[in-house]
Protein backbone atom coordinates (compact mmCIF):
# COMPACT_ATOMS: atom_id res chain seq x y z
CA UNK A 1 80.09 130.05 129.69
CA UNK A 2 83.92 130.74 128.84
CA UNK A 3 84.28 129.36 124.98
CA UNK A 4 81.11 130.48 123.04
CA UNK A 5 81.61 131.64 119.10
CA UNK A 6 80.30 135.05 118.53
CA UNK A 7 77.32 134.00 117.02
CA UNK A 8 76.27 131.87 119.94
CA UNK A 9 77.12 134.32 122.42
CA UNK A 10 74.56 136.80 120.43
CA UNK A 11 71.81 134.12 120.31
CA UNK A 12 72.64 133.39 124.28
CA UNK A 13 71.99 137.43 124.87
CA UNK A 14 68.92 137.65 123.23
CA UNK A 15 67.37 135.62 126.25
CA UNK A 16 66.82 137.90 129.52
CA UNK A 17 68.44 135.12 131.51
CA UNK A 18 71.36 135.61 129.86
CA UNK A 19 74.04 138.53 130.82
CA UNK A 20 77.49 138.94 130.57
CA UNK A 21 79.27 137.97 133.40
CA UNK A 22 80.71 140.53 135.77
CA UNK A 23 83.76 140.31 138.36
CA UNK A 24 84.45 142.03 141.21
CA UNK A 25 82.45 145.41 139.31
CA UNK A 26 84.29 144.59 135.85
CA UNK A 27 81.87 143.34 133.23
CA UNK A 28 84.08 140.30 131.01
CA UNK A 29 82.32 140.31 127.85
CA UNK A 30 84.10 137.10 126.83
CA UNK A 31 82.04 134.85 129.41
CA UNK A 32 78.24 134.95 129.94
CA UNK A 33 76.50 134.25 133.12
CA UNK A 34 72.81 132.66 132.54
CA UNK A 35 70.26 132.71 136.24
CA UNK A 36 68.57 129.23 135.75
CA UNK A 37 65.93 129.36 138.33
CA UNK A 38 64.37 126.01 137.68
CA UNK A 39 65.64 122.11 136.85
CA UNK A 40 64.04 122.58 133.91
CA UNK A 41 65.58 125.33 132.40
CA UNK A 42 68.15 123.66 132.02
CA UNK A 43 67.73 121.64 129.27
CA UNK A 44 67.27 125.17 126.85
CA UNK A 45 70.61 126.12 127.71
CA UNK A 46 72.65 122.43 127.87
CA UNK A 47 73.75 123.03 123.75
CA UNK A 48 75.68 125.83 124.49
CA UNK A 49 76.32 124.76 127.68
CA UNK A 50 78.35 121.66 125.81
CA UNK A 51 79.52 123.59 123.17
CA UNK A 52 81.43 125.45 125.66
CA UNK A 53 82.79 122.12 127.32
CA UNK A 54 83.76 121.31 124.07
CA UNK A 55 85.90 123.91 122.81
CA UNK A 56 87.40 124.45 125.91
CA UNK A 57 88.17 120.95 126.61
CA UNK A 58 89.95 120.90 123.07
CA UNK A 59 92.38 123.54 124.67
């Protein structure tokens, strides 16, 4: 996720799916990566998962 708010991106962290995202060995601390592992985990994530469309889509 590319266009979280600070306050999302701290509520996204707190869950151990949830980890920055890291490019060839640089961490980018402005993106997070989440490891969905099942269809339905999904559905926990999809608000910020639009919020992100959102804001970057208003770009």
């Amino acid at each position: 996720l590319t266009r979280l708010g600070d306050e999302e991106k701290a509520t996204l962290l707190e869950d151990p799916a949830v980890e920055y995202f890291t490019g060839h060995g640089r961490v980018i601390r402005k993106w997070l990566f989440i490891a969905i592992k099942e269809p339905a985990d999904l559905e926990r994530y999809l608000p910020f998962i639009e919020a992100s469309y959102r804001e970057a889509a208003q770009q």
